[in-house]
Protein backbone atom coordinates (compact mmCIF):
# COMPACT_ATOMS: atom_id res chain seq x y z
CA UNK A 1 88.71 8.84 152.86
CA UNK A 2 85.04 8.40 152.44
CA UNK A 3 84.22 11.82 151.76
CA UNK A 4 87.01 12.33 149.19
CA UNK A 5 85.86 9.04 147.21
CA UNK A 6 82.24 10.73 148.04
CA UNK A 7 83.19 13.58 146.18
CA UNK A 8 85.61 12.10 143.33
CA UNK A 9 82.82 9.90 142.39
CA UNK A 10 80.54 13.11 141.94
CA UNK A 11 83.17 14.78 139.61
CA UNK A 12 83.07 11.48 137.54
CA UNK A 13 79.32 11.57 137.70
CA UNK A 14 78.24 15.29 137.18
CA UNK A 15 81.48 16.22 135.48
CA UNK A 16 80.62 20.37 137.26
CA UNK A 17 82.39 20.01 140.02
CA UNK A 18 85.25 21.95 140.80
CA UNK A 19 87.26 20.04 143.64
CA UNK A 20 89.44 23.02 144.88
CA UNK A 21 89.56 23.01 148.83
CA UNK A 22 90.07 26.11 150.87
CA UNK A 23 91.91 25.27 153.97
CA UNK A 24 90.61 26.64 157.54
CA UNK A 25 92.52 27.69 160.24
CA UNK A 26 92.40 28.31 163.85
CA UNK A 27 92.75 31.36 165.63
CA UNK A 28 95.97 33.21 166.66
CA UNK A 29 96.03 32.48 170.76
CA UNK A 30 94.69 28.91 170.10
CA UNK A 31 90.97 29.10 171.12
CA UNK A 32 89.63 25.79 170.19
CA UNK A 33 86.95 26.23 167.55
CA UNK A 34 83.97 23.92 165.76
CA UNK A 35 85.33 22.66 162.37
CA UNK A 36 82.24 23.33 159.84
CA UNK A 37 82.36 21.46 156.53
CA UNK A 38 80.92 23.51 154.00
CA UNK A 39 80.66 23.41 150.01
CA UNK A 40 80.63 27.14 148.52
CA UNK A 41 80.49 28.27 144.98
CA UNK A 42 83.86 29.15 143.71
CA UNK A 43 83.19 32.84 143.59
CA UNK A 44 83.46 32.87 147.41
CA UNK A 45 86.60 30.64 147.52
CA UNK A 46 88.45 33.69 148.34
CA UNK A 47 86.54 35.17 151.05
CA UNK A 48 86.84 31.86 152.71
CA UNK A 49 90.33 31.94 152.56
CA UNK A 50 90.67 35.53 153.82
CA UNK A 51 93.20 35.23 156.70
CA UNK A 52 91.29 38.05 158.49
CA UNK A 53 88.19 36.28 157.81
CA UNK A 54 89.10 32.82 158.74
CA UNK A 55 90.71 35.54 162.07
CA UNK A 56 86.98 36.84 162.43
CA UNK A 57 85.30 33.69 162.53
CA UNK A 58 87.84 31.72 164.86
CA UNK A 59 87.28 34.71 167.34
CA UNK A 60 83.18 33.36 167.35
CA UNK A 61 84.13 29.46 167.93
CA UNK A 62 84.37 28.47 164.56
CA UNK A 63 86.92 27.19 162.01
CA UNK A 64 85.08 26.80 158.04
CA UNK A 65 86.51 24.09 155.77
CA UNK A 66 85.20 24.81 152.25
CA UNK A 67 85.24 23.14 149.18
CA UNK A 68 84.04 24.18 145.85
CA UNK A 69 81.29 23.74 143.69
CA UNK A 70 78.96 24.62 140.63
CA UNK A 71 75.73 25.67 142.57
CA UNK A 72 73.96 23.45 140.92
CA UNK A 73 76.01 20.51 140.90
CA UNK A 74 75.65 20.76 144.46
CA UNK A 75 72.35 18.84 143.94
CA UNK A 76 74.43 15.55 143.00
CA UNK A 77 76.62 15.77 145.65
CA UNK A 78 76.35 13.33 148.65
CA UNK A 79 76.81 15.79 151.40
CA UNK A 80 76.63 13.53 154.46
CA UNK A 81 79.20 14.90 157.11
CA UNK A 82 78.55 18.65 155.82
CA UNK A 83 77.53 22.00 157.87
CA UNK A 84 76.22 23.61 154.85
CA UNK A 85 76.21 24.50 151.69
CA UNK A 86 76.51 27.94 149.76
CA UNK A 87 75.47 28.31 146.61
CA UNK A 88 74.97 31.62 144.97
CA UNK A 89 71.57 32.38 144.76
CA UNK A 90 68.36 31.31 145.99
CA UNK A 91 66.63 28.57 143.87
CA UNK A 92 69.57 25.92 144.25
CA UNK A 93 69.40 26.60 147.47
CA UNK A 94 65.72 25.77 147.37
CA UNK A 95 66.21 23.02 145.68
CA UNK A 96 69.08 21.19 148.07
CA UNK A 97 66.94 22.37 150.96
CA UNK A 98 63.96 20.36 149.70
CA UNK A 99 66.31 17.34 148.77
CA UNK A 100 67.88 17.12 152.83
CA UNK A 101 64.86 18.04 154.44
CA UNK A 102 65.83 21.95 155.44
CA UNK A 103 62.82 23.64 156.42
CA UNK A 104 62.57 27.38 157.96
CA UNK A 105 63.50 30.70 156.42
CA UNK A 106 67.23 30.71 154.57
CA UNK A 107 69.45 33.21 155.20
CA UNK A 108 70.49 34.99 152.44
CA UNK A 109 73.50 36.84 153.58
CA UNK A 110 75.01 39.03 150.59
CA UNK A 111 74.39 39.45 147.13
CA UNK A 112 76.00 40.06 143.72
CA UNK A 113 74.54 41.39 140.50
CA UNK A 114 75.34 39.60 137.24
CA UNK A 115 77.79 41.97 135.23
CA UNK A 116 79.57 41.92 131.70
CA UNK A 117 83.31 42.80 131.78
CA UNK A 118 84.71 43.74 128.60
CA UNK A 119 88.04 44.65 126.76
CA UNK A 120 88.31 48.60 126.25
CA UNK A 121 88.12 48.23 122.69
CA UNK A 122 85.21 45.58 122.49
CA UNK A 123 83.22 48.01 125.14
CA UNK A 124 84.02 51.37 122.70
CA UNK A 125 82.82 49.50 119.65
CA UNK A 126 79.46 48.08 121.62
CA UNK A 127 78.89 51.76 122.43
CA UNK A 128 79.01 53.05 119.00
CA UNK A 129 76.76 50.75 117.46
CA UNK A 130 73.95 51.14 120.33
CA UNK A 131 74.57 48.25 122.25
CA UNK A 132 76.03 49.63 125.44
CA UNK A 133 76.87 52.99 126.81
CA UNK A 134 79.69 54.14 128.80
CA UNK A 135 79.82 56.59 131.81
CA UNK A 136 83.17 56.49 132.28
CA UNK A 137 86.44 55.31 130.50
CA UNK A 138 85.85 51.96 132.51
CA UNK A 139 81.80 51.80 133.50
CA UNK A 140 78.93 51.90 131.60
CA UNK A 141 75.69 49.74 130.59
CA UNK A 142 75.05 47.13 128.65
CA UNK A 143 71.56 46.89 126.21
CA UNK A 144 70.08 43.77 126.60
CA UNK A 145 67.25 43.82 124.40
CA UNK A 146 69.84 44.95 121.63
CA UNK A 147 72.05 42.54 122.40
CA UNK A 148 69.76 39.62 122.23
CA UNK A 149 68.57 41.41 118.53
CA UNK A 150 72.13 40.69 117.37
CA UNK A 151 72.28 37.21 118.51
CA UNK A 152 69.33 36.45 116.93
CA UNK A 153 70.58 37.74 113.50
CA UNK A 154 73.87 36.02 114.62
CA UNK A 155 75.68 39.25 114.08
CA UNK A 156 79.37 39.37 113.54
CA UNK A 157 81.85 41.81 114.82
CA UNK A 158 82.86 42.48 111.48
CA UNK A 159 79.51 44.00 110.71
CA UNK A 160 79.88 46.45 113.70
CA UNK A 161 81.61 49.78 112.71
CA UNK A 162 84.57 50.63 114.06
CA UNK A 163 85.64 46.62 114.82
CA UNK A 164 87.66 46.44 111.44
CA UNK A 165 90.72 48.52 113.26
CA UNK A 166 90.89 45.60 115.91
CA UNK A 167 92.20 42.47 114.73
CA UNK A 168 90.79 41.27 117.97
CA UNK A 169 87.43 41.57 116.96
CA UNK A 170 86.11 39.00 114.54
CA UNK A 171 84.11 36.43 114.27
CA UNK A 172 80.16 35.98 115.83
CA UNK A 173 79.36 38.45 118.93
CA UNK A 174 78.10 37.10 122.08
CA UNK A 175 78.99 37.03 125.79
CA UNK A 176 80.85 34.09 127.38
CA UNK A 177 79.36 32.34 130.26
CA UNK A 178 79.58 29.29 132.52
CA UNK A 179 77.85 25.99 131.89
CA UNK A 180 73.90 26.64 132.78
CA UNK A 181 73.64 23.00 134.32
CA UNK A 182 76.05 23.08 136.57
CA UNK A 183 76.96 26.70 137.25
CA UNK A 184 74.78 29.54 138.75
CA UNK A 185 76.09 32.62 137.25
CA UNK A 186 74.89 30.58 133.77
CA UNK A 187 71.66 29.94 134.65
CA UNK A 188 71.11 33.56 136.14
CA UNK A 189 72.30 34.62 132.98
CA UNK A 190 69.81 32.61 131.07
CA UNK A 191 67.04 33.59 133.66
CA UNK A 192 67.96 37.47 132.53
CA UNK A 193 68.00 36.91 128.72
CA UNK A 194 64.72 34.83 129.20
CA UNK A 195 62.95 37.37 131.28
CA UNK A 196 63.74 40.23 128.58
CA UNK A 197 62.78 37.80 125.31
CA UNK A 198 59.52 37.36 126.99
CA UNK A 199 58.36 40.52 126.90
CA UNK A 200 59.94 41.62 130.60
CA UNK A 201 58.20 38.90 132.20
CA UNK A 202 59.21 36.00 134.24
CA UNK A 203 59.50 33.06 132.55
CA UNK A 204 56.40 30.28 134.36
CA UNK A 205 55.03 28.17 131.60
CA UNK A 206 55.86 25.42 129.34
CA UNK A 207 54.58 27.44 126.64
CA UNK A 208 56.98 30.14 127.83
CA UNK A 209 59.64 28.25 128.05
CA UNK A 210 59.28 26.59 124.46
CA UNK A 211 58.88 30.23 123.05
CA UNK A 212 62.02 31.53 124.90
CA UNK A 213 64.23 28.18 124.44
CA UNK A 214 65.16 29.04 120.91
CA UNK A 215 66.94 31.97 121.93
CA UNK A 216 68.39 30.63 124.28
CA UNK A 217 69.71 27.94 122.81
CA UNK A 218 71.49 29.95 120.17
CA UNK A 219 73.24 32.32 123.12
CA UNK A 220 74.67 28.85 124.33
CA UNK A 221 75.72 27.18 121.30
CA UNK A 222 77.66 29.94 120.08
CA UNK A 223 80.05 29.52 122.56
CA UNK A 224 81.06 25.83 122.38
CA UNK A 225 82.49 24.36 125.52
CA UNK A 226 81.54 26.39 128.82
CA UNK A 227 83.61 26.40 132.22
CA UNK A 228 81.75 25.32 135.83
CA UNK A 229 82.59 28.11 137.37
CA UNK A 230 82.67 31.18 137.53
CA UNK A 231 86.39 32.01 139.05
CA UNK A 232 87.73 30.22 136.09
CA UNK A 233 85.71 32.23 133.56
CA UNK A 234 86.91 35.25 135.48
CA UNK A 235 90.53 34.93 135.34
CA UNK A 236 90.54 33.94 131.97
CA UNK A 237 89.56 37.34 131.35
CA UNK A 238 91.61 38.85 133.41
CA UNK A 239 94.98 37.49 131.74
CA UNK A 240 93.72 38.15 128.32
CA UNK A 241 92.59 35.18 127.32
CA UNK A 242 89.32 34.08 125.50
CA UNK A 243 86.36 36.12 124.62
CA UNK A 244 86.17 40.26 125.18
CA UNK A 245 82.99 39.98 126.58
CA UNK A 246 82.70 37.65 129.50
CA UNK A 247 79.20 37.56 131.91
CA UNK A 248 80.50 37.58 135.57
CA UNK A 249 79.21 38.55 139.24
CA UNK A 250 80.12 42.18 140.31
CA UNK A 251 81.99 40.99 143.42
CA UNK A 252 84.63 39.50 141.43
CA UNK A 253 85.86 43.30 139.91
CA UNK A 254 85.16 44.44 143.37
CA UNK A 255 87.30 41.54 144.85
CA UNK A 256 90.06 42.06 141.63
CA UNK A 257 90.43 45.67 143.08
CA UNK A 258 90.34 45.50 146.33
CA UNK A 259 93.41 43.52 145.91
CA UNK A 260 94.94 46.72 144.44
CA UNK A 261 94.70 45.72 140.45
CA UNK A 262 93.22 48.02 138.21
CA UNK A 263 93.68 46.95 135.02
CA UNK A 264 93.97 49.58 132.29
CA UNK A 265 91.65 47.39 129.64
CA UNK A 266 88.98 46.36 131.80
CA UNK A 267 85.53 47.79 131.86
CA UNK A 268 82.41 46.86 133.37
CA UNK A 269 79.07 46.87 131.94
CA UNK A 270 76.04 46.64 134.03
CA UNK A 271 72.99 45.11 131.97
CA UNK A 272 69.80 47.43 131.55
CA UNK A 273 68.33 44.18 132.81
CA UNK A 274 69.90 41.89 135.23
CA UNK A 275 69.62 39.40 138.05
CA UNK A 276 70.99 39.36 141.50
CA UNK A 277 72.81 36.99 142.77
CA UNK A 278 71.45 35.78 146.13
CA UNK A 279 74.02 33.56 148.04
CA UNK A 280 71.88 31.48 149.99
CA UNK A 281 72.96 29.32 152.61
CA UNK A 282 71.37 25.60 153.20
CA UNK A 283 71.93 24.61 156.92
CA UNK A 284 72.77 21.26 157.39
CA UNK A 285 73.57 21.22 161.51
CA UNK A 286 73.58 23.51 164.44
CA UNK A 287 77.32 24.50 163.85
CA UNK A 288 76.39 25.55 160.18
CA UNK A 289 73.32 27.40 160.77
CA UNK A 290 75.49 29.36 163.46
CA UNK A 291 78.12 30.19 160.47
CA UNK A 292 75.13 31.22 158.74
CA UNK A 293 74.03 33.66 160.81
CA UNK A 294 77.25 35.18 161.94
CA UNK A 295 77.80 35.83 158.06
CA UNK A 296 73.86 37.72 158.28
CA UNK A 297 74.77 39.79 161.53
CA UNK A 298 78.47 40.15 162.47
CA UNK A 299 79.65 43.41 161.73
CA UNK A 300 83.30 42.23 160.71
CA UNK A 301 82.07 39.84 159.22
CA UNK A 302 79.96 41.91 157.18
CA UNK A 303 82.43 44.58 156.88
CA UNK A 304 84.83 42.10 155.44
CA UNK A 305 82.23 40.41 153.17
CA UNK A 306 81.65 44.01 151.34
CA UNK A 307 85.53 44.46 151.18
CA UNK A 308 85.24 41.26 149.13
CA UNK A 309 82.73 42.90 146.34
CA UNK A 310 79.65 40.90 148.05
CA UNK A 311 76.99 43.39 148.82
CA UNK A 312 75.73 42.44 152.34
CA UNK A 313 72.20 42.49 152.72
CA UNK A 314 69.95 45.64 154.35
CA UNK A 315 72.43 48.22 154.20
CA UNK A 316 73.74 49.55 150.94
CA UNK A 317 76.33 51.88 152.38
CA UNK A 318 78.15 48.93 153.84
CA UNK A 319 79.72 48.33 149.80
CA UNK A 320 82.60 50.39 149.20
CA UNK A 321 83.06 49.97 145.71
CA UNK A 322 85.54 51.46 143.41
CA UNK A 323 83.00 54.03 141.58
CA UNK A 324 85.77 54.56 138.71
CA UNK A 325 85.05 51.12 137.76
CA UNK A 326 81.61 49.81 140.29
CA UNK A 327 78.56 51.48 140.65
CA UNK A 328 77.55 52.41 144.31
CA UNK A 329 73.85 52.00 143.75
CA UNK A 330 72.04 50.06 141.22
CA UNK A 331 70.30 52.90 139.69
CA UNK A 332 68.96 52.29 135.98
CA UNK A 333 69.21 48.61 136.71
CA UNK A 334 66.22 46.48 136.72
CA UNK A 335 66.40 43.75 138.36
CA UNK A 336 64.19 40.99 136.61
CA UNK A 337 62.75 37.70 138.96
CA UNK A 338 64.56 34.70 138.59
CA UNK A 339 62.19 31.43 137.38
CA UNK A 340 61.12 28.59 139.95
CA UNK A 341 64.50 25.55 140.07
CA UNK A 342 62.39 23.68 137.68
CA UNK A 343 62.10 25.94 134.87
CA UNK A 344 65.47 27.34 135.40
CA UNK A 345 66.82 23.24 134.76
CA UNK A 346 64.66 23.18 132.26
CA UNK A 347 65.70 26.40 130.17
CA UNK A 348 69.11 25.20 130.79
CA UNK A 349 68.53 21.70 129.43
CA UNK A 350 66.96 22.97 126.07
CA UNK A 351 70.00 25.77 125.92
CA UNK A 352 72.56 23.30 126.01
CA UNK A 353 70.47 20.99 123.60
């Protein structure tokens, strides 16, 4: 009882914090195993809850209870009683580390690239007016530095030729995207957009970051009120709902089709400039540094974690995507650096104003 007020009270404070719980389970033949309390980022709620993955880790000892989070409302959260924590990229995890005292190396088990997904009809019209191009009916790239042009001049759809035969397609352009204080996938997307509006460097400075802010502010505004996490954002899509042209992590198409949905008026744009996402664990205890490094080594595990859309670290063949929609390799994807935790709060503070 504790915990749960623990972690009410957090949702009251930070107001990011999704409380979803993915359930663990033993194994089959009743081995007993280590219970490991963990908090994840919602993007991995699924793997989590993978029967053959809760199968794969019962088999090494070890049953994971997960609960959900923004990565960086993880930071508020009083995490007494946890294994670890699994945010989705490296400088929250920096960041909690330095808060409970975690020293050594962090493994960084699998990673996701930031994509945009976009209805068929917004993606055509993006193409003919130079801000993305398409390799296939349902892949292509997306133009960053054009992009953030058009948000600058607050373009419309309207002004875009070939919109006016969609009734879909009004009002300003801009990508959807989850709330930069609280939610990872945000804040890598503002770490992108910052890295290309200052010149295709990181950003370091505070004169850097007042020079980028402005920009960023506007790509944040535009939306109005953002969602914590990412799996919300995602589904939204998915049923048709909100925006055409919604920022997400790769391994939620991959995980969308693995589950045997292709859907007809989806396409995926990978950004001429992007970020990885680097989901980093924080070990807390013994039992959660040993999760930690089963998810690193262990070949199911790792099999299962690329079946998922995560692309596990070292070996690239190991991610079976769906090329009609997923790109194999990265090629003609730079990947920009992500800013230290503190500038990253900070260009989130000044986008959301």
């Amino acid at each position: 009882m504790r915990r749960i007020a623990g972690i009410i009270l957090a949702v009251l404070l930070i107001g990011g914090v999704v409380a979803a719980v993915v359930a663990g389970r033993s194994s089959e033949d009743g081995t007993a195993t280590k219970t490991v309390q963990a908090v994840i980022g919602s993007e991995k709620a699924e793997f989590f809850a993978d029967p053959d993955v809760v199968k794969a880790l019962a088999a090494k000892g070890y049953t994971v209870k997960a609960e959900t989070s923004g990565s960086w409302a993880m930071e508020g959260l009083d995490l007494k009683g946890y294994d670890l924590a699994l945010p989705s990229s490296q400088a929250p995890a920096v960041a909690l580390a330095a808060k409970h005292k975690v020293t050594g190396t962090l493994p960084r088990p699998f990673y996701s690239p930031l994509v945009v997904v976009a209805h068929k009809n917004a993606a055509e019209v993006l193409a003919a007016n130079g801000l993305a191009v398409l390799d296939t009916e349902h892949r292509g790239g997306f133009k960053m530095a054009a992009y953030l042009e058009a948000a600058r001049a607050d373009r419309t759809w309207q002004q875009l030729k070939g919109a006016g035969k969609y009734g879909e397609l009004t009002g300003t352009l801009y990508l959807s995207s989850t709330d930069p204080e609280t939610s990872n996938s945000g804040a890598l997307y503002l770490a992108a957009a910052s890295y290309v509006e200052n010149g295709g460097k990181v950003v370091a400075t505070d004169a850097e970051v007042g020079r980028t802010a402005p920009l960023l502010r506007k790509l944040v505004s535009v939306q109005g009120a953002q969602q914590s996490g990412s799996d919300a954002v995602f589904r939204d899509f998915v049923s048709g709902a909100g925006n055409p042209l919604v920022v997400v992590y790769e391994s939620q198409v991959a995980s969308l089709l693995a589950q045997g949905q292709q859907p007809d008026d989806l396409v995926v744009l990978y950004p001429d400039t992007t970020v990885n996402s680097d989901h980093t664990v924080v070990p807390l205890t013994e039992n959660g540094k040993a999760v930690a490094e089963l998810l690193s080594t262990d070949p199911a595990l790792r099999e299962l974690e690329a079946r998922h859309g995560f692309r596990p670290q070292g070996e690239a063949a190991e991610f079976a995507s769906d090329t009609t929609y997923l790109k194999q390799e990265l090629t003609g994807v730079h990947q920009a650096a992500v800013p230290t935790s503190e500038v990253l709060h900070e260009l989130a503070r000044r986008a959301r104003g």
